[in-house]
C-alpha atoms as a PDB file:
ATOM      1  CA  UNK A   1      66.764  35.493 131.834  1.00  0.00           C
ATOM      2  CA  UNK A   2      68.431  38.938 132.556  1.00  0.00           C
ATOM      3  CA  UNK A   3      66.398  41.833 130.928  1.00  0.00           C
ATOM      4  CA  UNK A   4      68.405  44.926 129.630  1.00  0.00           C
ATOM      5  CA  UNK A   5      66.627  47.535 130.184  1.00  0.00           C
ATOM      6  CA  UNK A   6      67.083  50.376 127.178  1.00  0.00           C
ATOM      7  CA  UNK A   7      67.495  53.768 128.068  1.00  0.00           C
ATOM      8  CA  UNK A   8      64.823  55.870 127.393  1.00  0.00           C
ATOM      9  CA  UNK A   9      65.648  58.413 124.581  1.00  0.00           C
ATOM     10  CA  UNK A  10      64.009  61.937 125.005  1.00  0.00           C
ATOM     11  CA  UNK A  11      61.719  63.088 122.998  1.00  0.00           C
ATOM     12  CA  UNK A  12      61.598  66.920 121.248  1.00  0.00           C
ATOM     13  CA  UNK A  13      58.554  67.742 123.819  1.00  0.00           C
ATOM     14  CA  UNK A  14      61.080  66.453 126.633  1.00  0.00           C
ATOM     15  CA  UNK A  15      64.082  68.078 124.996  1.00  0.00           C
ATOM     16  CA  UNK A  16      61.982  71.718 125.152  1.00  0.00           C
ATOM     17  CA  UNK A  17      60.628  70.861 128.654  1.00  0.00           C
ATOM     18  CA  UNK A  18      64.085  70.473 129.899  1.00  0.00           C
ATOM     19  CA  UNK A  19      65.810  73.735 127.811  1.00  0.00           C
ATOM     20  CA  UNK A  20      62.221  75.980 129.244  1.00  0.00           C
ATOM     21  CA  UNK A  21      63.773  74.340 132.806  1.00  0.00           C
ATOM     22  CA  UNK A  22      67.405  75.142 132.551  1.00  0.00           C
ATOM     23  CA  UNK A  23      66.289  78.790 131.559  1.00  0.00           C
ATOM     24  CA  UNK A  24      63.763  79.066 134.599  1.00  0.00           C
ATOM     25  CA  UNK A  25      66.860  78.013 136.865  1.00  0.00           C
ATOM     26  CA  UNK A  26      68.688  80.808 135.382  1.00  0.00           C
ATOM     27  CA  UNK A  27      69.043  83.940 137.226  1.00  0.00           C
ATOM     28  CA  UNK A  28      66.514  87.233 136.539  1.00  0.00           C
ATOM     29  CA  UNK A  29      69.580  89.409 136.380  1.00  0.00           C
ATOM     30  CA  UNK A  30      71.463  87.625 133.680  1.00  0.00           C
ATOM     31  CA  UNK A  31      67.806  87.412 131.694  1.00  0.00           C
ATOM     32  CA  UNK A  32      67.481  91.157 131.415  1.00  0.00           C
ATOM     33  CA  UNK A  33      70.842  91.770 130.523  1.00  0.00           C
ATOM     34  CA  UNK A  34      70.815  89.553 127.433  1.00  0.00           C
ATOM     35  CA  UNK A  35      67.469  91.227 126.721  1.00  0.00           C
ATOM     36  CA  UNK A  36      68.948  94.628 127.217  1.00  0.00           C
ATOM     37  CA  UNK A  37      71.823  93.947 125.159  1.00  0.00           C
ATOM     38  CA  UNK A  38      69.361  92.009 122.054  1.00  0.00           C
ATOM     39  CA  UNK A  39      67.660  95.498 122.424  1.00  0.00           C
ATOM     40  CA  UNK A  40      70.836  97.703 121.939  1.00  0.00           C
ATOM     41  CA  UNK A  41      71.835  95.822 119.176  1.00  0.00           C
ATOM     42  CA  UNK A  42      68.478  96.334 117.104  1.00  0.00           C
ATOM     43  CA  UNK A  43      68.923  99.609 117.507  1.00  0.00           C
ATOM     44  CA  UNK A  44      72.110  99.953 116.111  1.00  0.00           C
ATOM     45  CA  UNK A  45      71.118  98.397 113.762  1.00  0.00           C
ATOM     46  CA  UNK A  46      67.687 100.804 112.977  1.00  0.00           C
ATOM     47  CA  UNK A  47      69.892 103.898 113.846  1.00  0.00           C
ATOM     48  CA  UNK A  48      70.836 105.884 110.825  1.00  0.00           C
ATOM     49  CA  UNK A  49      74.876 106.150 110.494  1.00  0.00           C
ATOM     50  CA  UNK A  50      75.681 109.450 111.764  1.00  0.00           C
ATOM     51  CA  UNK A  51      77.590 111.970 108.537  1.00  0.00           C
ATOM     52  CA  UNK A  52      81.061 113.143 109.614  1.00  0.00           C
ATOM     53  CA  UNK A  53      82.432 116.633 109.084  1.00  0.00           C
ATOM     54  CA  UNK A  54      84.251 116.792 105.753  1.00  0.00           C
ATOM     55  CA  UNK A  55      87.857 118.069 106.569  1.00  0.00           C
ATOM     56  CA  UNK A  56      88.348 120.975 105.368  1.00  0.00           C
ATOM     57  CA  UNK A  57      91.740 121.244 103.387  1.00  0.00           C
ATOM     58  CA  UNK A  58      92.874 125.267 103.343  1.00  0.00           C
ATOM     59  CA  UNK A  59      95.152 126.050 100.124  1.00  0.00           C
ATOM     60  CA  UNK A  60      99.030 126.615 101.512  1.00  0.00           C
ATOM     61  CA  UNK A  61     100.890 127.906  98.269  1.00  0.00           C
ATOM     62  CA  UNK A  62     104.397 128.590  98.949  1.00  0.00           C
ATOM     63  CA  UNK A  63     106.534 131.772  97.169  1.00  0.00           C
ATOM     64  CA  UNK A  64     109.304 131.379  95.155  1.00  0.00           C
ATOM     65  CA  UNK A  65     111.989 133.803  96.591  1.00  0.00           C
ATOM     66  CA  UNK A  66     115.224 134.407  95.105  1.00  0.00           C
ATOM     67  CA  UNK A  67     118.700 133.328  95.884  1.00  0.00           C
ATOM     68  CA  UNK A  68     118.960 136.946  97.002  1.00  0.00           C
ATOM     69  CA  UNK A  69     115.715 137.565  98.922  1.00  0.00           C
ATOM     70  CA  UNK A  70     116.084 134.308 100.371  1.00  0.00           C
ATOM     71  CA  UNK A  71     119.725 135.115 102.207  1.00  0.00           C
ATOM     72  CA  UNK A  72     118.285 138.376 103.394  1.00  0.00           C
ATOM     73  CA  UNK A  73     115.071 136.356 104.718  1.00  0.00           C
ATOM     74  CA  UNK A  74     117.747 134.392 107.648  1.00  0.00           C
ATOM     75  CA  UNK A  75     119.772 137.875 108.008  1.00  0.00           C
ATOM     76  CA  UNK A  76     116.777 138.675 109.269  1.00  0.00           C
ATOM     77  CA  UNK A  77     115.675 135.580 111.409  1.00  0.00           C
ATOM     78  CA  UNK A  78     119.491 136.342 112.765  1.00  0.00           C
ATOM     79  CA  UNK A  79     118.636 139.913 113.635  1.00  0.00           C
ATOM     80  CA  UNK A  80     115.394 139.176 115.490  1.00  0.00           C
ATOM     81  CA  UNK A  81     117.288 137.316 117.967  1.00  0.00           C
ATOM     82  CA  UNK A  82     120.023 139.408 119.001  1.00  0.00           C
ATOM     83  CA  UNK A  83     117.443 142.454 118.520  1.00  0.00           C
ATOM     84  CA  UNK A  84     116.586 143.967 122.330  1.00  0.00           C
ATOM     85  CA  UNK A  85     112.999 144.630 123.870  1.00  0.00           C
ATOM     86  CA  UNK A  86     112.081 148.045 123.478  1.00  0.00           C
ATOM     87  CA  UNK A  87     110.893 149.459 126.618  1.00  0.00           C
ATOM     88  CA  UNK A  88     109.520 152.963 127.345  1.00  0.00           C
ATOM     89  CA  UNK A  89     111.084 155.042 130.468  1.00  0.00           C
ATOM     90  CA  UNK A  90     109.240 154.146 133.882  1.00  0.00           C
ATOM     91  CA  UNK A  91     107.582 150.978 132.260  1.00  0.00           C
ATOM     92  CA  UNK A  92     108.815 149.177 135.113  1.00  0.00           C
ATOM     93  CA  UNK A  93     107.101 151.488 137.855  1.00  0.00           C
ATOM     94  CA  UNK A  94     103.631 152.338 136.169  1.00  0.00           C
ATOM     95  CA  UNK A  95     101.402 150.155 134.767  1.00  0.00           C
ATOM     96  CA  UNK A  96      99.777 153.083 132.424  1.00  0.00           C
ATOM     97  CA  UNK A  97     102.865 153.204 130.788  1.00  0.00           C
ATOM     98  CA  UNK A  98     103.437 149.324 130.471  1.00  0.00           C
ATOM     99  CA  UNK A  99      99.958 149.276 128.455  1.00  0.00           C
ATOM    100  CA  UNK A 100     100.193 151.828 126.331  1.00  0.00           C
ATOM    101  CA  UNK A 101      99.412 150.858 122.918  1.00  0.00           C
ATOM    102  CA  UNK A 102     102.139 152.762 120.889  1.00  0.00           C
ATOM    103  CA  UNK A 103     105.944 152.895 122.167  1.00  0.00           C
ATOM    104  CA  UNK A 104     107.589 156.677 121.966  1.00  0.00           C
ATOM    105  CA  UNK A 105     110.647 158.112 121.515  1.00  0.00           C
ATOM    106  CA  UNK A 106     112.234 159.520 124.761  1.00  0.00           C
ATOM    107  CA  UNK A 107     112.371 163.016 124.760  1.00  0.00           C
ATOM    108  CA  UNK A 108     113.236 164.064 128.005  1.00  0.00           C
ATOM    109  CA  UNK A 109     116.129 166.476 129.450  1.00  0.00           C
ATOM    110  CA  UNK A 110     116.941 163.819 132.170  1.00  0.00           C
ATOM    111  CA  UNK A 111     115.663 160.570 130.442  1.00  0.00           C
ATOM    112  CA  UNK A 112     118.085 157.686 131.129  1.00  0.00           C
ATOM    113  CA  UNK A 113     117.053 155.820 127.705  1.00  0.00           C
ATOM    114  CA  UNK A 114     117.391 159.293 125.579  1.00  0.00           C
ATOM    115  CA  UNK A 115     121.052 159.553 127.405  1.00  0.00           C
ATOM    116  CA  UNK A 116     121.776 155.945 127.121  1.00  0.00           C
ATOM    117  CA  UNK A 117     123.368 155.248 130.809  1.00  0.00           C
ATOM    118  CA  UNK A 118     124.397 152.149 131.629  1.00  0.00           C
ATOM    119  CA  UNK A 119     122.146 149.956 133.155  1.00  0.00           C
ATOM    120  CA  UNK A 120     119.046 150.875 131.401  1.00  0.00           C
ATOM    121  CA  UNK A 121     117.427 149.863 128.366  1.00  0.00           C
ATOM    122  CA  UNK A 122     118.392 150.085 124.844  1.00  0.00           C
ATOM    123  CA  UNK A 123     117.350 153.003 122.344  1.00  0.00           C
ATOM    124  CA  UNK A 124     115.628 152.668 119.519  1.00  0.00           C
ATOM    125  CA  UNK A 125     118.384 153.425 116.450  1.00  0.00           C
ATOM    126  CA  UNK A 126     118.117 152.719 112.746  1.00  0.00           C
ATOM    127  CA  UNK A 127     121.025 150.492 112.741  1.00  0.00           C
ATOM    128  CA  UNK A 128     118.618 147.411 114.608  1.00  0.00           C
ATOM    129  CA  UNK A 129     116.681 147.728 111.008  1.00  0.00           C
ATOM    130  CA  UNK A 130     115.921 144.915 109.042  1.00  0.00           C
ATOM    131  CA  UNK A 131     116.552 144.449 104.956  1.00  0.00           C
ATOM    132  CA  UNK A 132     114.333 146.893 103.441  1.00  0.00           C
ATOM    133  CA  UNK A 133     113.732 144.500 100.870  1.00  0.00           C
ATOM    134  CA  UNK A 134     112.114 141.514 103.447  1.00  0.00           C
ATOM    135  CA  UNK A 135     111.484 144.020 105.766  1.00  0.00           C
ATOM    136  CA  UNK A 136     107.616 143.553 105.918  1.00  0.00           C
ATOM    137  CA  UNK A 137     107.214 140.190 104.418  1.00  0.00           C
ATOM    138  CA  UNK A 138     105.382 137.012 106.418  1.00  0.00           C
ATOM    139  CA  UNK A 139     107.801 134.842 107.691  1.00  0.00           C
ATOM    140  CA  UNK A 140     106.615 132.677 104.881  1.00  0.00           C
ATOM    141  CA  UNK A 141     108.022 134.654 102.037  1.00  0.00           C
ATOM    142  CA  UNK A 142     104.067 136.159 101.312  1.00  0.00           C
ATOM    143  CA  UNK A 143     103.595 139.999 101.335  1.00  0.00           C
ATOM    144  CA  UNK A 144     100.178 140.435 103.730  1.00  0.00           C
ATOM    145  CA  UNK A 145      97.260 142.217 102.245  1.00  0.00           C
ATOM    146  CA  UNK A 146      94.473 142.808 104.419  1.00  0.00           C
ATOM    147  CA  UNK A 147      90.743 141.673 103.439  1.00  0.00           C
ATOM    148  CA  UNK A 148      87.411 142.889 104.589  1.00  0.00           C
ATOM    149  CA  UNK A 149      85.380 141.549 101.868  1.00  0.00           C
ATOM    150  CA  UNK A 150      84.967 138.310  99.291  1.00  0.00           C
ATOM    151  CA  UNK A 151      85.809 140.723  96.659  1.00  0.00           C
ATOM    152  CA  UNK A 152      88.934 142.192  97.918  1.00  0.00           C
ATOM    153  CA  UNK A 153      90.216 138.283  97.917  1.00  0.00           C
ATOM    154  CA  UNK A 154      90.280 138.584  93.657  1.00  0.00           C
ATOM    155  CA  UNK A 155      92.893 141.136  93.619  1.00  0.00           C
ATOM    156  CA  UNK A 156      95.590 138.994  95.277  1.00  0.00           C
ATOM    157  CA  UNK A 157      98.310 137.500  93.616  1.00  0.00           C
ATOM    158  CA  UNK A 158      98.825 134.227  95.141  1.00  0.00           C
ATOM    159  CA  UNK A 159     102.051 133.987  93.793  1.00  0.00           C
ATOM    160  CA  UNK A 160     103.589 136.559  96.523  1.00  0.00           C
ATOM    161  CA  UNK A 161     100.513 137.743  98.752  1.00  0.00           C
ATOM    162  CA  UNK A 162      98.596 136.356 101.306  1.00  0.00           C
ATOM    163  CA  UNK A 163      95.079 137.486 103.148  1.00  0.00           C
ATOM    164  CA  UNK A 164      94.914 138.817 106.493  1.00  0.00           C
ATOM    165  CA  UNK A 165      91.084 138.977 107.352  1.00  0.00           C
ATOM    166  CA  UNK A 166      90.126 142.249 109.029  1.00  0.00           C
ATOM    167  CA  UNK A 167      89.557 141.782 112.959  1.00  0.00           C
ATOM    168  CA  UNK A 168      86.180 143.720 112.844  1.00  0.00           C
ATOM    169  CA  UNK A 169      84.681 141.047 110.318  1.00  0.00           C
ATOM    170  CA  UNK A 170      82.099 139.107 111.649  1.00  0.00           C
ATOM    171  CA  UNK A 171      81.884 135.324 111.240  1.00  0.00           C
ATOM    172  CA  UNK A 172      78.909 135.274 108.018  1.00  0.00           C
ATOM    173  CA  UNK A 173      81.884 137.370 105.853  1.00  0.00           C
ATOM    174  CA  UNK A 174      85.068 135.172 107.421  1.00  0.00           C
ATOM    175  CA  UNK A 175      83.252 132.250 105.832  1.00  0.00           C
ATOM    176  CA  UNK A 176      82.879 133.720 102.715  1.00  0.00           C
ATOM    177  CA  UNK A 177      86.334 135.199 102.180  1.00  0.00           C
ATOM    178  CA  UNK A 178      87.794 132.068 103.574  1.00  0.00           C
ATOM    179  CA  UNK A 179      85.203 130.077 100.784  1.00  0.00           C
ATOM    180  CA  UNK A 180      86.773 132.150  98.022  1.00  0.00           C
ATOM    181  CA  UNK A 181      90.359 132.093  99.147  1.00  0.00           C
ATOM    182  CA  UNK A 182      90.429 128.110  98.813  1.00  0.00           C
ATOM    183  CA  UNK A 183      88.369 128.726  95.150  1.00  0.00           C
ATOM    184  CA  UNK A 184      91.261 131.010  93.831  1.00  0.00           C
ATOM    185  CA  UNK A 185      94.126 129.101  96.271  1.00  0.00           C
ATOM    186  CA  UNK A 186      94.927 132.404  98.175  1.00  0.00           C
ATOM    187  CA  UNK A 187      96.524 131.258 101.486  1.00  0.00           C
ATOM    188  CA  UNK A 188      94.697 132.862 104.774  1.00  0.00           C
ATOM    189  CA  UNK A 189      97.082 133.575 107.347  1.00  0.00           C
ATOM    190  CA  UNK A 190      94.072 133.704 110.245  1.00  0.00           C
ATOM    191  CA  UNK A 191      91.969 131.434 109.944  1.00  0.00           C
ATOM    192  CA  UNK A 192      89.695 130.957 112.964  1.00  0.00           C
ATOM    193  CA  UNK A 193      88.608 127.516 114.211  1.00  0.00           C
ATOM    194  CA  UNK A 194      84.741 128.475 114.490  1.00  0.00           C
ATOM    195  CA  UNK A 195      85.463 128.907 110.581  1.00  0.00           C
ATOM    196  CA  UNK A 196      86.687 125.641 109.918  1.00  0.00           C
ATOM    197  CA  UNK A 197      83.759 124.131 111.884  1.00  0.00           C
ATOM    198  CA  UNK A 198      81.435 126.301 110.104  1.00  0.00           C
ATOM    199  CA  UNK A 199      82.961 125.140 106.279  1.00  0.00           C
ATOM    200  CA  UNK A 200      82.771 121.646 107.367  1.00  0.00           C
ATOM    201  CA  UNK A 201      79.624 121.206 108.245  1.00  0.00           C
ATOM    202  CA  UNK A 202      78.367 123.309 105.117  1.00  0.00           C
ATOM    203  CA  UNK A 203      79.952 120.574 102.913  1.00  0.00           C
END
């Protein structure tokens, strides 16, 4: 009589014996990573989601200029181009007269500029003048007012005028006028990046 012989069929305390085996075999390394990364996982999941800065959106009105106003406004662009650097005699031998703040008129017996001689530059003459009507508006359209506190920002039209803050204001009063320009929708004209970051993170 031939005898078949069954095979055996493992049991669940077999079955576990040979999965605790296979892991033994396994190498350290690999262990700790999967630990490492079970670990980093819980605590992504624990950690708190982090609040991002609220974008700050700064009011940008635009004028309404006239047909008129308007053609004067790219006269203007035109005559900015063509218009010459003014330079001061000697500018381009000392360096005390390159960095002077203010330019002057030339005034001297034998000054090249004041005689205009060829080969030197231009004078200063009122026919390079702009429009007098656009002649100090933002390239905008806005008329600039400048600001050195909140409560100079309520007597702005927004309409026609934007805010220039004042260079000696310090960052606590830049936040505030900037704070009350976007309440009444006054457009700023220099706003500061340390601002922005400030306003952000307050909201």
């Amino acid at each position: 009589m031939s005898t078949e012989t069954k095979p055996e069929q493992p049991t669940e305390q077999g079955g576990q014996g040979q999965q605790a085996a296979q892991e033994s075999q396994q190498p350290a390394g690999q262990q700790g990573a999967e630990q490492v990364q079970q670990q980093q996982q819980v605590v992504q999941e624990v950690r708190p989601a982090e609040a991002k800065p609220v974008e700050v959106k700064l009011p940008r009105p635009r004028v309404s200029l006239s047909g008129r106003l308007r053609r004067l406004m790219r006269v203007r662009v035109l005559m900015e181009r063509r218009e010459p650097r003014w330079m001061s005699m000697d500018e381009w031998r000392f360096l005390r007269v390159a960095h002077r703040e203010s330019w002057r008129r030339p005034k001297g017996d034998d000054n090249k500029i004041r005689l205009e001689i060829k080969g030197y530059p231009k004078r200063v003459k009122v026919g390079y003048g702009k429009p007098r009507l656009v002649r100090n508006l933002h390239p905008t359209g806005f008329k600039l007012v400048i600001v050195h506190r909140p409560e100079d920002v309520d007597k702005v039209d927004p309409t026609k005028e934007a805010i220039v803050i004042g260079r000696t204001v310090g960052l606590r009063k830049r936040i505030e006028i900037v704070r009350r320009a976007i309440e009444r929708g006054v457009r700023v004209i220099n706003v500061t990046k340390d601002v922005i970051d400030e306003l952000s993170r307050s909201q």
